[in-house]
Protein backbone atom coordinates (compact mmCIF):
# COMPACT_ATOMS: atom_id res chain seq x y z
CA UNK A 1 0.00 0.00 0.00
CA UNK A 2 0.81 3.40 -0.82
CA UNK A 3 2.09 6.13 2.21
CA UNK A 4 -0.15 8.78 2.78
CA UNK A 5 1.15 12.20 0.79
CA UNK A 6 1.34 14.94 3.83
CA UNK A 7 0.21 17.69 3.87
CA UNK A 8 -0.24 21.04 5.78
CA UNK A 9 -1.99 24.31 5.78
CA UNK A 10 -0.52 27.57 6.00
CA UNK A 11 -2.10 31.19 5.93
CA UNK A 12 -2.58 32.71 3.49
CA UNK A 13 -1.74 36.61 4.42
CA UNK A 14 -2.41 37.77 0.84
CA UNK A 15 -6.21 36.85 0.96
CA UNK A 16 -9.12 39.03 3.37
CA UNK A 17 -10.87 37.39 4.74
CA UNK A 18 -8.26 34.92 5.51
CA UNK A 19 -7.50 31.83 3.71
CA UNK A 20 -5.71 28.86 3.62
CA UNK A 21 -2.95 27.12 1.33
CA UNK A 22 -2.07 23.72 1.24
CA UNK A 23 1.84 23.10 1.44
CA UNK A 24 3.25 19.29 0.01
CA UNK A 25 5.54 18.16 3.48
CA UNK A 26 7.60 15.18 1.98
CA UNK A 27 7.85 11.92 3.65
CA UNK A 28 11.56 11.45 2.57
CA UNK A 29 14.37 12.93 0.25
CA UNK A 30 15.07 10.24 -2.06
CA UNK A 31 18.58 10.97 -3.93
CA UNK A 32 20.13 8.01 -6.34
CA UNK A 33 20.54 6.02 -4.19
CA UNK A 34 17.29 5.55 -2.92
CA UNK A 35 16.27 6.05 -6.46
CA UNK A 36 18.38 2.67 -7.47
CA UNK A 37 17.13 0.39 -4.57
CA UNK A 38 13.83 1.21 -5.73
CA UNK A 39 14.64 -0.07 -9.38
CA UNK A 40 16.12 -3.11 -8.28
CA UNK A 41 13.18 -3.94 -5.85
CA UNK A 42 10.84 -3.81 -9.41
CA UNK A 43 13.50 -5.73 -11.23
CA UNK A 44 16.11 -7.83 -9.19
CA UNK A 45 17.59 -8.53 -12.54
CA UNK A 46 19.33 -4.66 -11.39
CA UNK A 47 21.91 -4.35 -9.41
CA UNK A 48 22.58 -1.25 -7.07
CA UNK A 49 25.35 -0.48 -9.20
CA UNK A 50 23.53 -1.36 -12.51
CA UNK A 51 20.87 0.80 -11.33
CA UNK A 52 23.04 3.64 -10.89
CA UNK A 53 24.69 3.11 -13.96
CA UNK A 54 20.92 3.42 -15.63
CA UNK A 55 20.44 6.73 -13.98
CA UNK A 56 23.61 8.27 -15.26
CA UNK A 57 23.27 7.36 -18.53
CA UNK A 58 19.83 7.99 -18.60
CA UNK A 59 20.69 12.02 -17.69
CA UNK A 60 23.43 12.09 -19.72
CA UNK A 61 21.59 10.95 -22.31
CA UNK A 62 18.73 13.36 -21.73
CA UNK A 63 21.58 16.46 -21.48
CA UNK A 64 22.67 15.53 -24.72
CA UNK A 65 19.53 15.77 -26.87
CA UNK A 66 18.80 18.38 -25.10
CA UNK A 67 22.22 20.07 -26.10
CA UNK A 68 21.30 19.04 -29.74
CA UNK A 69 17.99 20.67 -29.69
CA UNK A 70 15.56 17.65 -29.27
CA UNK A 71 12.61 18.06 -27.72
CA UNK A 72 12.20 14.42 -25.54
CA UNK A 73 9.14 12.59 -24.22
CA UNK A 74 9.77 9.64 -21.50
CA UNK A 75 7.46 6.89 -21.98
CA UNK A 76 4.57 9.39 -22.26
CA UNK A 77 4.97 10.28 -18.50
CA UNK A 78 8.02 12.87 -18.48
CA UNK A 79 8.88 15.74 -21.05
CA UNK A 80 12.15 17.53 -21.53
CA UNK A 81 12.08 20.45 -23.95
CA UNK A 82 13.68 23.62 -24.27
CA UNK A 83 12.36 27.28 -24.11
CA UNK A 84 13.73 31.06 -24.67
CA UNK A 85 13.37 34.54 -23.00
CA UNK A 86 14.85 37.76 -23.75
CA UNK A 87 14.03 40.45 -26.55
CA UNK A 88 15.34 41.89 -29.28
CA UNK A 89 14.95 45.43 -30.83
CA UNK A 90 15.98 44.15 -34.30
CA UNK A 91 15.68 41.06 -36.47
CA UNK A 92 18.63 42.04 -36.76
CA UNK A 93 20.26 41.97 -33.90
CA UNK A 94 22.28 39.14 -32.52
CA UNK A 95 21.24 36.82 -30.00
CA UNK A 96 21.61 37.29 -25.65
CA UNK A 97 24.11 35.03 -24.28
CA UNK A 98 23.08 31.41 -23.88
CA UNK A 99 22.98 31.34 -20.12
CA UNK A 100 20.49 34.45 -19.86
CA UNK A 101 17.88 33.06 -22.63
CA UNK A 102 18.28 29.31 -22.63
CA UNK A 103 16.10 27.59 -20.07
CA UNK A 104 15.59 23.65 -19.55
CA UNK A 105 11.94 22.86 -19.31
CA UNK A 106 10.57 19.91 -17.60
CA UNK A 107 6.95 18.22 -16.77
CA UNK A 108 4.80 15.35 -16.43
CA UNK A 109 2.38 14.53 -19.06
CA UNK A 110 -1.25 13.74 -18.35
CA UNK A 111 -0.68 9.95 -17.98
CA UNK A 112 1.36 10.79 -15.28
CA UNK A 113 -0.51 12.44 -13.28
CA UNK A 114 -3.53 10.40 -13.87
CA UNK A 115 -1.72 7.30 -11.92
CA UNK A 116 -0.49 9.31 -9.50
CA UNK A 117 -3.73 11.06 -9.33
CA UNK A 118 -5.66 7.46 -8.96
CA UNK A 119 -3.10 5.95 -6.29
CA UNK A 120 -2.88 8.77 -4.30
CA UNK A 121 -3.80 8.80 -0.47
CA UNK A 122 -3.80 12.47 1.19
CA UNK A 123 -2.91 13.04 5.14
CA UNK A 124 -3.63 16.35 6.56
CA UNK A 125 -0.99 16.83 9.26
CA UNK A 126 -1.78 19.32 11.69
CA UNK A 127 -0.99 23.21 11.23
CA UNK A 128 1.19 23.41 14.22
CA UNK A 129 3.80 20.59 14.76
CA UNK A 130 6.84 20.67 17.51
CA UNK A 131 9.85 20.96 15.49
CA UNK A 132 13.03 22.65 15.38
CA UNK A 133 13.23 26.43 14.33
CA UNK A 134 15.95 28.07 13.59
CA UNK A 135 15.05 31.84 13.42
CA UNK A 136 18.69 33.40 13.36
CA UNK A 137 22.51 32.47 13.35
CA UNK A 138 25.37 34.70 14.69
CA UNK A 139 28.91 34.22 15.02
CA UNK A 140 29.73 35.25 18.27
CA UNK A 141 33.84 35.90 17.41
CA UNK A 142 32.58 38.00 14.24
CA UNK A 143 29.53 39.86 15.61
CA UNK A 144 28.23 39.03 12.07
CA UNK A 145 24.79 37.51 11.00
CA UNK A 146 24.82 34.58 9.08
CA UNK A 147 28.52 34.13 8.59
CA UNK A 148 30.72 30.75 9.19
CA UNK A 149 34.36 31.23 10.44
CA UNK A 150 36.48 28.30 10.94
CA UNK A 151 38.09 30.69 14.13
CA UNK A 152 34.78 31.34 15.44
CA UNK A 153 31.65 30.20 17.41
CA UNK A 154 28.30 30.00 15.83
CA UNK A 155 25.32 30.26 17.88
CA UNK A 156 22.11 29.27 16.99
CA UNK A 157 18.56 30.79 18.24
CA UNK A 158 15.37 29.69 18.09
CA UNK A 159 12.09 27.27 19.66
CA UNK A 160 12.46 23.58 20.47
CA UNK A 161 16.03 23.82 19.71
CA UNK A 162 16.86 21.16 22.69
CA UNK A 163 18.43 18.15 22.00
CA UNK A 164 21.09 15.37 22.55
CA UNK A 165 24.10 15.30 20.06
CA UNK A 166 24.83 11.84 21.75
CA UNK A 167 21.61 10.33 20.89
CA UNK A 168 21.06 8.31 17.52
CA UNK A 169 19.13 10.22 15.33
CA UNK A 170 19.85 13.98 16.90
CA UNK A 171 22.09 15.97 14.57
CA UNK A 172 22.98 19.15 13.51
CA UNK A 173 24.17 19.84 10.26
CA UNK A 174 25.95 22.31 8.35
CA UNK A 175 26.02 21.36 4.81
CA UNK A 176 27.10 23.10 1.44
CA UNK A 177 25.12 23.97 -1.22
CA UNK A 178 27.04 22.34 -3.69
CA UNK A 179 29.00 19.27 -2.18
CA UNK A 180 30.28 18.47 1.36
CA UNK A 181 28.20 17.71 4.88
CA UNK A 182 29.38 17.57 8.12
CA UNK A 183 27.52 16.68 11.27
CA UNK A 184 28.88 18.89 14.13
CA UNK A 185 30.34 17.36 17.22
CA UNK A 186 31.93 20.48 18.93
CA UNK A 187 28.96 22.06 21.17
CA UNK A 188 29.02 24.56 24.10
CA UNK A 189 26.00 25.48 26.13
CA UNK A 190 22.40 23.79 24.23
CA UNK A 191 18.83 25.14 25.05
CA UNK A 192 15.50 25.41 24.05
CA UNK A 193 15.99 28.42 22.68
CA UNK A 194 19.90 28.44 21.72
CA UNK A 195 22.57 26.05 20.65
CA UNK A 196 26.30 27.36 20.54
CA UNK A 197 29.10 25.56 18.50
CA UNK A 198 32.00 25.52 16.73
CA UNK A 199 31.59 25.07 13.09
CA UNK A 200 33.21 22.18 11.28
CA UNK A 201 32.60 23.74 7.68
CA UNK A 202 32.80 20.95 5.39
CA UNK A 203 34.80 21.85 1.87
CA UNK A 204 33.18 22.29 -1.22
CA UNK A 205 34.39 21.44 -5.01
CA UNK A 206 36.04 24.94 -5.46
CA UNK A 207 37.05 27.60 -2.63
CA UNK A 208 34.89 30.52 -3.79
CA UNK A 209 31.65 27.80 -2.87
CA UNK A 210 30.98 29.32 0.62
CA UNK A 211 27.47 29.06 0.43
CA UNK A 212 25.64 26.89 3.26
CA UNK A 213 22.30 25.39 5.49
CA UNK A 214 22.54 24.62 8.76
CA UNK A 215 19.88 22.36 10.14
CA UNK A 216 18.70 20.16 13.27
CA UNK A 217 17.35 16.65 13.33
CA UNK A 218 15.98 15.78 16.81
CA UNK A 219 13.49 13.15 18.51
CA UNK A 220 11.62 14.99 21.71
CA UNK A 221 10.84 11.86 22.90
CA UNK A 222 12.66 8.02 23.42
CA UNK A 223 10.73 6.69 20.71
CA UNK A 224 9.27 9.64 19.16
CA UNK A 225 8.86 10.52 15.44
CA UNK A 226 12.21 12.04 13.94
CA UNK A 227 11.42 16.16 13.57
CA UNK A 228 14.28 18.34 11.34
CA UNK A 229 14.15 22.40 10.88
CA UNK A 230 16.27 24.06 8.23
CA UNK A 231 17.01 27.51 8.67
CA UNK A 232 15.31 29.57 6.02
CA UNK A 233 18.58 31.42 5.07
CA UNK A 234 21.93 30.53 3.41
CA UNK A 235 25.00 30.84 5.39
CA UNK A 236 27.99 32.05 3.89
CA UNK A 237 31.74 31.25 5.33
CA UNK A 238 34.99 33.48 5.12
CA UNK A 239 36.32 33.82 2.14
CA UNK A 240 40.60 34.05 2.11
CA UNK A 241 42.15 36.04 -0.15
CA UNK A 242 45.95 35.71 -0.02
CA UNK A 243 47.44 38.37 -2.04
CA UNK A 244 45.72 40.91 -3.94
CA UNK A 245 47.12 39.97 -7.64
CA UNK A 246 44.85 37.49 -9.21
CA UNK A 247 45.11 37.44 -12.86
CA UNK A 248 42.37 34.76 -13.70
CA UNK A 249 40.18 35.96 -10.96
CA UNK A 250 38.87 34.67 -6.99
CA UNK A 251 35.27 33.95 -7.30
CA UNK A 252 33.19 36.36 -4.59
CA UNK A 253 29.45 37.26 -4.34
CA UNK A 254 28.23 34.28 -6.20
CA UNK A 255 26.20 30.88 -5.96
CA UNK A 256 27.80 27.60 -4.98
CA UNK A 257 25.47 26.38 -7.28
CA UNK A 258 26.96 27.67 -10.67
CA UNK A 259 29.74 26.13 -12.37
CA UNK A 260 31.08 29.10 -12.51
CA UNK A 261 31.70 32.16 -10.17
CA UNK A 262 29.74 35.55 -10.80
CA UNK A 263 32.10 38.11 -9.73
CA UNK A 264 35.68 37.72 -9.20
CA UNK A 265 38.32 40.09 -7.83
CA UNK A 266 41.02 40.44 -9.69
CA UNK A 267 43.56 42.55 -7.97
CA UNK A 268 43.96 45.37 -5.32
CA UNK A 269 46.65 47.27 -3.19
CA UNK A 270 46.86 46.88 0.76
CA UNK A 271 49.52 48.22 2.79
CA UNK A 272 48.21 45.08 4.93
CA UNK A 273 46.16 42.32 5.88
CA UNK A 274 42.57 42.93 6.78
CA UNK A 275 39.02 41.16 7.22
CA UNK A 276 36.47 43.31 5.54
CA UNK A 277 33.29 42.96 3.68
CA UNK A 278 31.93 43.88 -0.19
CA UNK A 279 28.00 43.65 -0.28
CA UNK A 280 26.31 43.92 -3.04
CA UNK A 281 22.84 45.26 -3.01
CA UNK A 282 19.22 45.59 -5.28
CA UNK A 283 17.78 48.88 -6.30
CA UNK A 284 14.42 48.19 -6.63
CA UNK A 285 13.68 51.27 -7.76
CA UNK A 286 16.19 51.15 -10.57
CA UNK A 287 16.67 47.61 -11.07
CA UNK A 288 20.37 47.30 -10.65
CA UNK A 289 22.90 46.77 -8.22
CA UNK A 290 25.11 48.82 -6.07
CA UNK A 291 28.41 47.44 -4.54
CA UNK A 292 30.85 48.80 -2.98
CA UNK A 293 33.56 47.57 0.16
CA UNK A 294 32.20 47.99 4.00
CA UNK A 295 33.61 47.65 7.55
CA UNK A 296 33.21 44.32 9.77
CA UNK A 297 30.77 46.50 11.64
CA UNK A 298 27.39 46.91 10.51
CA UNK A 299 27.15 50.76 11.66
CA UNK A 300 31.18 51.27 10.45
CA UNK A 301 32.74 53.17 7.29
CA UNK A 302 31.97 52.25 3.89
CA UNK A 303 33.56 52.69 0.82
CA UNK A 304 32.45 54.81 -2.34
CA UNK A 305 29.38 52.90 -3.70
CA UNK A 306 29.74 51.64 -7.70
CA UNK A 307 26.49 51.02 -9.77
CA UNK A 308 26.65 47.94 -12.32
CA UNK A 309 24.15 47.42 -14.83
CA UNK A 310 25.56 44.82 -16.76
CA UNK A 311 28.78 43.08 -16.95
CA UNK A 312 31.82 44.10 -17.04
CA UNK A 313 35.17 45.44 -14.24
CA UNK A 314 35.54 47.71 -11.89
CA UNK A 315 36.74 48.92 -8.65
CA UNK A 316 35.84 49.44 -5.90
CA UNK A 317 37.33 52.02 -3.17
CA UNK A 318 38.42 51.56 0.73
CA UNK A 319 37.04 52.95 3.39
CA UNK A 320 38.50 55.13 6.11
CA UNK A 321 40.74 53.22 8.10
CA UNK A 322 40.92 50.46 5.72
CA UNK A 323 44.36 48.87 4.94
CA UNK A 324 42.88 47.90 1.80
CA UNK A 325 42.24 51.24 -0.34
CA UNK A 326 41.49 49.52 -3.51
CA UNK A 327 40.28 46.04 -5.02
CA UNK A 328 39.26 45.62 -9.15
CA UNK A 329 36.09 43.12 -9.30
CA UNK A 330 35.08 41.67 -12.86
CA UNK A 331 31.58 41.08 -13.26
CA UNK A 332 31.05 37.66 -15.25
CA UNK A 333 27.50 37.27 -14.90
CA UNK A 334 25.23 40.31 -14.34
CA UNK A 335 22.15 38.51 -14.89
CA UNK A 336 22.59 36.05 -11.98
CA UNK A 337 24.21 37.65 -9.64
CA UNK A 338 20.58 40.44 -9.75
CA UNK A 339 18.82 36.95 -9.08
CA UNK A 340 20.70 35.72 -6.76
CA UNK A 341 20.49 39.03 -4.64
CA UNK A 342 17.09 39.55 -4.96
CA UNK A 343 15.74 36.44 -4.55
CA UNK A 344 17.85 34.93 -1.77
CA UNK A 345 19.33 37.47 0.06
CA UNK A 346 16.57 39.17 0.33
CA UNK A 347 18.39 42.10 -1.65
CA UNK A 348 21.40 42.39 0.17
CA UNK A 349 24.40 39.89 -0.38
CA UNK A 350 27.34 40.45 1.56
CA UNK A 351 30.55 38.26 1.57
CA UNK A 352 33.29 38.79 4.18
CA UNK A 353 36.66 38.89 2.79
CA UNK A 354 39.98 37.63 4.84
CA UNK A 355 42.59 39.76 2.87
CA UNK A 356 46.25 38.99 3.11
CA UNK A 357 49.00 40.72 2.10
């Protein structure tokens, strides 16, 4: 028999008089490997490793038509296709870049949904459930928001935040976007409504990755039902920058999730080392950004403020006091860095910098 499909209601603040959506709360993350003991338990003629092997080639197979321009359909139960934005002025004119205009589309036909549709079993769970909230992170060395430091201490605060490291099943995580989890071990005081640590920052695939979740698995009681919380914002760790001369570029400001970094510095001058900040941060109004170099103290100097519209170099100015009076920055990807501030940042993205010289 099927498991019940949870879900949960939320309210809806947009609506008068109130309302109420329905939110999908998954039973379990299923990754490849879950993915592969669930084709060998239809065929045992599959392997784990066979099964594996399917699901790579099957992707890579599925990139490559899609690279080619095909337009693929799955056994009549998943599409892959391909789809453009952007505008020109001109017939005439040439083309936007691939990575702004070319977008991967993908969906379930009707079949699919119909046997999904016919199978499934709903369960309303109820709208308030005792789990783990993170509200906000600090690192206590730093004074910062939001910021991992392999020198510092990172305290959590929240509700229902108690819990046993030493029990099986109780973790807290700190994970990286792109690659690389680490369960912490190294705890200082834990409540109910903070937990203090020192971060074990697992390593991404390339050092200008510094994006991160932190999150808490618990059981409140002996035999109770396992309850995680995620904190709703991305951490972001200390980026080192030894020397100021950097030809090809340090990625900064950008998603562990590209392939590729957004913004890189390029080079500087500093009479010495220093730990300072560059944010970078949405005009609304306007629709671009505005970057420019800031103290390790939120109510400190800041630097001369540079608007980008587009990509392209720059630089950016010290502040007073700063040992560092100048760093170049090279745009790479205008396009995503706006979406990345905007959307999750929440319109200000701000990565600390460990300069040294």
């Amino acid at each position: 028999m099927p498991v019940a499909i949870r879900c949960k209601l939320e309210v809806n603040a947009l609506t008068v008089p109130q309302s109420y959506r329905i939110r999908f709360v998954p039973n379990n993350y299923l990754g490849t490997d879950e993915i592969a003991a669930g084709m060998t338990a239809i065929n045992p003629a599959l392997t784990p490793d066979l099964a594996k092997s399917a699901i790579s080639a099957l992707i890579q197979t599925v990139q490559k038509g899609l690279i080619n321009g095909d337009h693929i359909n799955l056994d009549d139960s998943l599409v892959f296709t391909l789809s453009f934005t952007g505008r020109l002025d001109s017939p005439d004119d040439p083309l936007p870049p691939v990575a702004e205009t070319l977008h991967v589309q993908i969906h379930a036909t009707a079949n699919f949904h119909k046997e999904i549709h016919y199978q499934a079993d709903l369960e309303k769970r109820p709208m308030v459930e005792k789990v783990p909230v993170i509200e906000s992170t600090e690192d206590t060395r730093l004074h910062l928001k939001d910021v991992l430091y392999d020198k510092g201490v990172l305290q959590l605060n929240g509700s229902n935040l108690l819990f046993n490291p030493e029990l099986e099943g109780n973790e807290c995580v700190i994970e990286g976007l792109r690659s690389g989890r680490q369960v912490q071990s190294q705890f200082g005081p834990i409540s109910d409504s903070s937990i203090v640590l020192v971060p074990d920052i697992p390593a991404q695939n390339e050092a200008w990755q510094n994006e991160y979740t932190v999150s808490l698995s618990t059981r409140y009681t002996g035999h109770g039902t396992p309850r995680s919380g995620t904190y709703r914002r991305r951490l972001r760790s200390v980026l080192l920058i030894n020397g100021l001369s950097h030809p090809s570029g340090i990625g900064i400001l950008s998603s562990s999730e590209a392939n590729l970094p957004y913004v890189s510095l390029i080079s500087g001058t500093a009479s010495a080392s220093e730990m300072l900040r560059i944010q970078a941060v949405f005009d609304s109004k306007n629709n671009w950004l505005r970057l420019n170099l800031i103290s390790m103290k939120e109510d400190g100097p800041v630097g001369e403020v540079m608007t980008i519209t587009g990509n392209g170099s720059g630089g950016l100015s010290g502040f007073a006091g700063s040992a560092v009076s100048s760093i170049v920055i090279n745009v790479a990807d205008y396009t995503a860095l706006t979406a990345l501030v905007r959307d999750y940042y929440y319109g200000r993205l701000i990565d600390v910098l460990d300069v040294r010289v």
